[in-house]
N, C-alpha and C. Protein backbone atom coordinates (compact mmCIF):
# COMPACT_ATOMS: atom_id res chain seq x y z
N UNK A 1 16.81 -3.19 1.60
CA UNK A 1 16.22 -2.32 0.60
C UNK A 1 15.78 -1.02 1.27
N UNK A 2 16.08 -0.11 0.37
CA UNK A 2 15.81 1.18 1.14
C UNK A 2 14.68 2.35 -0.33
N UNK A 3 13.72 2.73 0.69
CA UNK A 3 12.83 3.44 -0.76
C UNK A 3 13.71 4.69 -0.20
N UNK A 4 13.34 5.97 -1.45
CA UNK A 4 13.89 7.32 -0.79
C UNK A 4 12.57 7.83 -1.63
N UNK A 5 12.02 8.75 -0.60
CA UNK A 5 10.80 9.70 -0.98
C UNK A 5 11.52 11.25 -1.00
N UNK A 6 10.78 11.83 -1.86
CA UNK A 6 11.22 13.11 -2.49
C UNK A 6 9.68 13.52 -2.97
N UNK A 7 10.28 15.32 -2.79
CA UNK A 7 9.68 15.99 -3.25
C UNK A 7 8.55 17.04 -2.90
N UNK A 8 7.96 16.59 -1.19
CA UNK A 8 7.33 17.42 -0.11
C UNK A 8 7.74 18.43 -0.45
N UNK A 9 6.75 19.41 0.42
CA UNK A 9 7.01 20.73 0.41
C UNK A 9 6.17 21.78 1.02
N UNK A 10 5.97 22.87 1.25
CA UNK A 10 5.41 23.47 1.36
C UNK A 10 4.30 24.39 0.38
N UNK A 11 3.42 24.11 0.44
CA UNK A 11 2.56 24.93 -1.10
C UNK A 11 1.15 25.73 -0.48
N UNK A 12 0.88 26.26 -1.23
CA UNK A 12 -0.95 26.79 -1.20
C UNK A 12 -1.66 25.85 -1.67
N UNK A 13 -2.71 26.04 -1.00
CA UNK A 13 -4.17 25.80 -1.98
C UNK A 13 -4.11 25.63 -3.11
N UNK A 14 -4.81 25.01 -3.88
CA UNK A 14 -4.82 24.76 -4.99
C UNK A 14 -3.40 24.33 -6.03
N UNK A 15 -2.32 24.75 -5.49
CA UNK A 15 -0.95 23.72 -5.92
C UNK A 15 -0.80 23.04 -6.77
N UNK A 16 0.49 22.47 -7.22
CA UNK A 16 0.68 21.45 -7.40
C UNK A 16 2.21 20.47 -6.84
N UNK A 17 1.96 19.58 -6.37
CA UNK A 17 3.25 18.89 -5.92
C UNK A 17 4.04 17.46 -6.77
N UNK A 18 4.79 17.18 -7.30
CA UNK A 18 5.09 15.69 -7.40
C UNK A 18 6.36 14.90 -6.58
N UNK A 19 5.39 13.92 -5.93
CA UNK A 19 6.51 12.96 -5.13
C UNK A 19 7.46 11.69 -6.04
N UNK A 20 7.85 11.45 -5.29
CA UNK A 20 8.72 10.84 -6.22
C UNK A 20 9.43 9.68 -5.01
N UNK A 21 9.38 8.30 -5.72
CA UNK A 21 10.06 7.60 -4.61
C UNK A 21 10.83 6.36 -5.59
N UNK A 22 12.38 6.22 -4.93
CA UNK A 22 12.95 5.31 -5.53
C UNK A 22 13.70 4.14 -4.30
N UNK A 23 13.71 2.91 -4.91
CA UNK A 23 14.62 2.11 -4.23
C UNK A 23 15.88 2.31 -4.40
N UNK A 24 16.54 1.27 -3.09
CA UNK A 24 17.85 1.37 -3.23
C UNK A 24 18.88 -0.02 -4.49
N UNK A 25 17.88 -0.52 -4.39
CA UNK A 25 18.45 -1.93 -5.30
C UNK A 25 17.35 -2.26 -6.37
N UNK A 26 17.80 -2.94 -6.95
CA UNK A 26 16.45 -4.15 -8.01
C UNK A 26 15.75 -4.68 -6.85
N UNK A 27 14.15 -4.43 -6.72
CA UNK A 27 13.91 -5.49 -6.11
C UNK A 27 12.72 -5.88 -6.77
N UNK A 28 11.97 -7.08 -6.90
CA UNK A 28 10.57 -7.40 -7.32
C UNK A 28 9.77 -6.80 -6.52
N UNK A 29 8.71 -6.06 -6.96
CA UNK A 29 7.70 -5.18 -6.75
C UNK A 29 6.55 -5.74 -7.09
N UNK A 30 5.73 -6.12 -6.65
CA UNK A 30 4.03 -6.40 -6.80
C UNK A 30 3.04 -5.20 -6.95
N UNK A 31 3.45 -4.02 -6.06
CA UNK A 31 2.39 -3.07 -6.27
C UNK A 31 3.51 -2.00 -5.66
N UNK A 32 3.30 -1.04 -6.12
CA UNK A 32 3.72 0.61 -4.99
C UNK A 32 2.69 0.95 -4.28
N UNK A 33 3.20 1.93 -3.19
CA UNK A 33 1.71 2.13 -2.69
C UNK A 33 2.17 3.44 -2.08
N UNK A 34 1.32 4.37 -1.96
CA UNK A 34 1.72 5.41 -1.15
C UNK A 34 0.32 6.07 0.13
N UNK A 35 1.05 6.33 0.71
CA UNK A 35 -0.07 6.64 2.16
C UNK A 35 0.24 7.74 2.77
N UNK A 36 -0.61 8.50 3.43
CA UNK A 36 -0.07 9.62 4.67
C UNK A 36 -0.57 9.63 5.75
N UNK A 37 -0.03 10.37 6.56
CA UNK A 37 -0.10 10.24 7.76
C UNK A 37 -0.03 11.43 8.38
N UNK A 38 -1.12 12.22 8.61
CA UNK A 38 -1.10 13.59 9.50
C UNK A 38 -0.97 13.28 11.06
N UNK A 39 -0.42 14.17 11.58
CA UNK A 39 -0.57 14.55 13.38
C UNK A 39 -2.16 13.87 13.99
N UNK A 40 -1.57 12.89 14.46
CA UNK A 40 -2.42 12.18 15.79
C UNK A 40 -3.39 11.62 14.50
N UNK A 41 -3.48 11.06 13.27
CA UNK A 41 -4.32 10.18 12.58
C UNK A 41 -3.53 9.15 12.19
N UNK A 42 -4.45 8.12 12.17
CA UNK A 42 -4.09 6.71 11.60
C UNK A 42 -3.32 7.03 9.74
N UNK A 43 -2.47 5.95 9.72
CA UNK A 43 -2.02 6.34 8.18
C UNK A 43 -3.22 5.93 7.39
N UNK A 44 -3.23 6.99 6.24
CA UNK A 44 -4.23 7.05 5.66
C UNK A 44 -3.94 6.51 3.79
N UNK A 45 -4.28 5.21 3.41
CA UNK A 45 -4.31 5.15 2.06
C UNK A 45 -4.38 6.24 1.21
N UNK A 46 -3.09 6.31 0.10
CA UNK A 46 -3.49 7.77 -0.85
C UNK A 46 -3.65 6.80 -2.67
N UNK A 47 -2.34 5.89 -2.56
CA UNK A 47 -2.56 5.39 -4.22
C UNK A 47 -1.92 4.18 -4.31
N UNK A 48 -2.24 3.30 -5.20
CA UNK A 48 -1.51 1.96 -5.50
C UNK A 48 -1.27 2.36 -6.69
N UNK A 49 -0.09 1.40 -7.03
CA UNK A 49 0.09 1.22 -8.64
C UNK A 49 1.08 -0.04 -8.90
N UNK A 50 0.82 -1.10 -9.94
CA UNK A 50 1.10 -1.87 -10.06
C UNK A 50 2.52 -2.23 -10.51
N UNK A 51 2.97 -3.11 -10.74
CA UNK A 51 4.82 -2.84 -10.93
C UNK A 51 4.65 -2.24 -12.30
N UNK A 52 3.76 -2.52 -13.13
CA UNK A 52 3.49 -2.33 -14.77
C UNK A 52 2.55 -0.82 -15.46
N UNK A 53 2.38 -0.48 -14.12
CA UNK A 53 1.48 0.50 -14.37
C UNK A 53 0.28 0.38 -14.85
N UNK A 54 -0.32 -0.87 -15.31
CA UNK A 54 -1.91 -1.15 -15.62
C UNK A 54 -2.27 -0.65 -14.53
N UNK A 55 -2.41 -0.65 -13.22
CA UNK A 55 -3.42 -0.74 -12.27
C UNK A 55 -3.10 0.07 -11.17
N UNK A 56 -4.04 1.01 -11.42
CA UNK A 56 -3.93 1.95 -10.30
C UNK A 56 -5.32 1.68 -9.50
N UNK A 57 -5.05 2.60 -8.19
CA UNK A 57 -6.00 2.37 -7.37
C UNK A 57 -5.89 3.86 -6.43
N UNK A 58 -7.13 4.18 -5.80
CA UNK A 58 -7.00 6.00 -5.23
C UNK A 58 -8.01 5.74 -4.34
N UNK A 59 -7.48 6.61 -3.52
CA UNK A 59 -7.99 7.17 -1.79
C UNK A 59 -9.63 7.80 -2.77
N UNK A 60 -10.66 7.48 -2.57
CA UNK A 60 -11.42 8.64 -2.02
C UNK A 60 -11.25 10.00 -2.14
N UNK A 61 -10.47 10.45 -1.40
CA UNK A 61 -11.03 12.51 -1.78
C UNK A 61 -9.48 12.58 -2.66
N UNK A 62 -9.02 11.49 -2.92
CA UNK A 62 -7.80 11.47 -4.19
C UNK A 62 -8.11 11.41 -5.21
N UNK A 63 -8.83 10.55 -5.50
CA UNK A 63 -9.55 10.83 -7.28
C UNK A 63 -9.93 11.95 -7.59
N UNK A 64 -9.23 12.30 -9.21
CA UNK A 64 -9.69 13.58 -9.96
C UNK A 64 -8.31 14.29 -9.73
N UNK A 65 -7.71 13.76 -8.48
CA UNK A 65 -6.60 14.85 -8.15
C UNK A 65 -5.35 14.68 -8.05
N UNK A 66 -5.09 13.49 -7.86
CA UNK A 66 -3.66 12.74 -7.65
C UNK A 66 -3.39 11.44 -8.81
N UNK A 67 -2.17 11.59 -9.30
CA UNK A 67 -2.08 10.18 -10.24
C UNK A 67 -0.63 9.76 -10.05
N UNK A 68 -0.95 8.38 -10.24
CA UNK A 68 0.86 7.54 -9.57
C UNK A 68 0.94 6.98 -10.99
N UNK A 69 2.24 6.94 -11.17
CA UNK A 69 2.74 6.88 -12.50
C UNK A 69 4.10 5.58 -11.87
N UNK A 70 4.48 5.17 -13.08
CA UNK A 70 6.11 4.55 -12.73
C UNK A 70 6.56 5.15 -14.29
N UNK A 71 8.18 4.53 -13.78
CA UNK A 71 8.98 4.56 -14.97
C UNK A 71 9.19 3.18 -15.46
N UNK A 72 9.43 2.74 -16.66
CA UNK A 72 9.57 2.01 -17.34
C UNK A 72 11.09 1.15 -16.90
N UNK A 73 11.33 -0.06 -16.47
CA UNK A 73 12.77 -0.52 -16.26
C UNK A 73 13.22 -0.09 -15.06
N UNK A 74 12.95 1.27 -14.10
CA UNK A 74 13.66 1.35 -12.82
C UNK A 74 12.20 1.22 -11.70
N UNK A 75 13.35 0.80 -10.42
CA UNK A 75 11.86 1.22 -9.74
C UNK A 75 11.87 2.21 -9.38
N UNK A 76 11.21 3.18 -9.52
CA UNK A 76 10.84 4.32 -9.60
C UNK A 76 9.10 4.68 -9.17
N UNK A 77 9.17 5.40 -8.81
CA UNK A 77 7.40 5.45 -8.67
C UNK A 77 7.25 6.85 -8.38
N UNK A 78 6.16 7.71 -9.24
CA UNK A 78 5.67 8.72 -8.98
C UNK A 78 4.43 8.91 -8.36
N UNK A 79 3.74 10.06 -7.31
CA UNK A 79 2.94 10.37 -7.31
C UNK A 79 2.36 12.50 -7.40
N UNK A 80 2.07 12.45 -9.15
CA UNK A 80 1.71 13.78 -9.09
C UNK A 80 0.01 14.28 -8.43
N UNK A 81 0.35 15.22 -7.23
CA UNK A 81 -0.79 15.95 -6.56
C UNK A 81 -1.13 17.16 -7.17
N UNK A 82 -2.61 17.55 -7.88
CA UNK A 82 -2.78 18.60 -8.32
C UNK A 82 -4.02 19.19 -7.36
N UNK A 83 -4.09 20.35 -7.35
CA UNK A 83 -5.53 20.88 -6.50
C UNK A 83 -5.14 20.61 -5.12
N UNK A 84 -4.24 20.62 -4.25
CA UNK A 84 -3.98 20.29 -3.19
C UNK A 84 -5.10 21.15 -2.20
N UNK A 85 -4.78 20.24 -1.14
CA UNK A 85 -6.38 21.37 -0.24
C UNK A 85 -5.37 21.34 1.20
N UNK A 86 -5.77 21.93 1.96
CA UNK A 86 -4.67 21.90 3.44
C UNK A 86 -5.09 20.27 3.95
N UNK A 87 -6.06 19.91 3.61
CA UNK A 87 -7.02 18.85 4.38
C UNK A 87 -5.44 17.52 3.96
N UNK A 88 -4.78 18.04 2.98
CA UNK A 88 -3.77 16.97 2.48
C UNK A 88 -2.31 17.01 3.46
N UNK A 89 -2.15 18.11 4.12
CA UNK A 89 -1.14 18.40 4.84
C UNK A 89 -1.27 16.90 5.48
N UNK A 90 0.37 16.31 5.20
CA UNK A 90 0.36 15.07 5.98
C UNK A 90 1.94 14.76 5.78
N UNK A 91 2.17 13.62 6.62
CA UNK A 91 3.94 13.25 5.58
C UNK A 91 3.53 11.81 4.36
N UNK A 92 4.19 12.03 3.64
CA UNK A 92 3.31 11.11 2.59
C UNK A 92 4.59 9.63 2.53
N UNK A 93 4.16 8.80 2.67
CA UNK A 93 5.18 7.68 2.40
C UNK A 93 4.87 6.86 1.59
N UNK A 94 5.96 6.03 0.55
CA UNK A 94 6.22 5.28 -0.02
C UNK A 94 6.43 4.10 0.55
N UNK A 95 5.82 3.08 -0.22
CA UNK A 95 6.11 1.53 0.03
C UNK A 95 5.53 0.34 -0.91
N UNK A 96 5.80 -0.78 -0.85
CA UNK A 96 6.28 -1.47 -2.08
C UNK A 96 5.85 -3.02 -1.41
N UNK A 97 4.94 -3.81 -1.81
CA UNK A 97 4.19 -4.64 -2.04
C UNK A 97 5.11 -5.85 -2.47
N UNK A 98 5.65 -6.79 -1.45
CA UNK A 98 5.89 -7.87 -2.70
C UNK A 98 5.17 -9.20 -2.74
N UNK A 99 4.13 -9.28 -2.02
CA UNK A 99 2.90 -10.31 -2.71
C UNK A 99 1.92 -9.75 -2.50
N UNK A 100 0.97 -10.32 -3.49
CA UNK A 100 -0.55 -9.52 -4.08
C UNK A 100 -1.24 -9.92 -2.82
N UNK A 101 -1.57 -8.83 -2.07
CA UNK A 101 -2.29 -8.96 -0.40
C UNK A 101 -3.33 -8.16 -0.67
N UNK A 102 -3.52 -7.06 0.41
CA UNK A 102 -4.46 -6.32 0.24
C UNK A 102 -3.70 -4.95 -0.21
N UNK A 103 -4.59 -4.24 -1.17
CA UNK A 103 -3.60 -3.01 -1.24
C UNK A 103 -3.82 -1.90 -0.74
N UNK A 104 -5.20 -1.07 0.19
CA UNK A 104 -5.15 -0.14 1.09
C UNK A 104 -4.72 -0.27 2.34
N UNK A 105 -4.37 -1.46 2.71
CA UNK A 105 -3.66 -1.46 4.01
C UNK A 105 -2.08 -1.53 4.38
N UNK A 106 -1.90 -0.55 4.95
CA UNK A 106 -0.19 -0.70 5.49
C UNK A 106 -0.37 -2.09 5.69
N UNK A 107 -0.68 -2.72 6.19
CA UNK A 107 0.00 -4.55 6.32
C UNK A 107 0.62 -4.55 5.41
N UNK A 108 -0.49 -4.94 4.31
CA UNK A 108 -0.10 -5.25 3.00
C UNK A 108 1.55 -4.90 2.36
N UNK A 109 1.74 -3.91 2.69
CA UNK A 109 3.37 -3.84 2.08
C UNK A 109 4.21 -3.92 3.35
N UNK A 110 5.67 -4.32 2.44
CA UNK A 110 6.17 -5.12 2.86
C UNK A 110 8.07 -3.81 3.34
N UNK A 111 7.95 -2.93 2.40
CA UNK A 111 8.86 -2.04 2.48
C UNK A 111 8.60 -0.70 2.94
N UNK A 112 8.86 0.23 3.24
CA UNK A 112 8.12 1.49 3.63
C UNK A 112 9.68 2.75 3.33
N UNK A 113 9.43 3.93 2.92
CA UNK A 113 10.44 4.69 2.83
C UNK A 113 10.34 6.06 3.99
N UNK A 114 10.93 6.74 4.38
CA UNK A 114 11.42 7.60 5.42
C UNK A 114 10.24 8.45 5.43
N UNK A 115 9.17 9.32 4.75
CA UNK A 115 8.10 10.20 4.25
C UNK A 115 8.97 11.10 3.68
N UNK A 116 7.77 12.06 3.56
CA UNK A 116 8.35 13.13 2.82
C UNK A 116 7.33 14.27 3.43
N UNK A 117 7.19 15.39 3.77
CA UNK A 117 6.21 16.33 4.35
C UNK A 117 5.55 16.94 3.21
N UNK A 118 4.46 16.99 3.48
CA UNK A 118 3.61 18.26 2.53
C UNK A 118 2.84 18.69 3.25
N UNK A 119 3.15 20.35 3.03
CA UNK A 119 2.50 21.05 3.74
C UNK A 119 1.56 22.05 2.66
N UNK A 120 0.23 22.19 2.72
CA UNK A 120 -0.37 22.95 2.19
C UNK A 120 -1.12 24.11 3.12
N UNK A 121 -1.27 25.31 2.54
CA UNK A 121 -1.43 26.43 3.63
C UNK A 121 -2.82 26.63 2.75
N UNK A 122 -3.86 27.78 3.70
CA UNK A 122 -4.71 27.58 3.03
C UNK A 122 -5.12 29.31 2.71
């Protein structure tokens, strides 16, 4: 199984970005999850979301500002960033849960996709 993340970029302050991450096959999904990872920091939890979309879950200085969405029937998984701050500059990755573990921790999933860069200038 392969995720593909899309949609990084380069932006300003205040911005807006949407990522976007898809698999390569059907696979059963328990949760999405997306995380980043700036220069010389630990990966950092950004959003969960459930295969059904009931249940989301957000980083801390992510609430108010970021929302993960899916599509209905594919796996598909969005995450739109609004208000971006430089503090977000990171590569953002996708990954995909397939038993109910913990969901801010990379352990926890089980798939991971290539990142994607976002760069915000300030």
């Amino acid at each position: 199984v392969q995720l593909q993340a899309s949609g990084g970029g380069l932006v300003e302050a205040g911005d807006s970005l949407r990522l976007s991450c898809a698999a390569s096959r059907s696979l059963f999904v328990m949760m999405w999850g997306w995380f980043r990872q700036a220069p010389g920091q630990e990966r950092e939890f950004v959003a969960a979301i459930s295969w059904d979309g009931r249940n989301r879950y957000y980083g801390d200085s992510m609430k108010g500002r970021f929302t993960a969405s899916t599509e209905n029937g594919k796996n598909v998984v969005h995450l739109q960033m609004n208000s971006l701050k430089p503090e977000d500059t990171a590569v953002y990755y996708c990954a995909v849960q397939t038993v109910a573990v913990t969901t801010i921790s990379p352990s926890g999933y089980d798939y991971w996709g290539q990142g994607t860069l976002v760069t915000v200038s300030s």
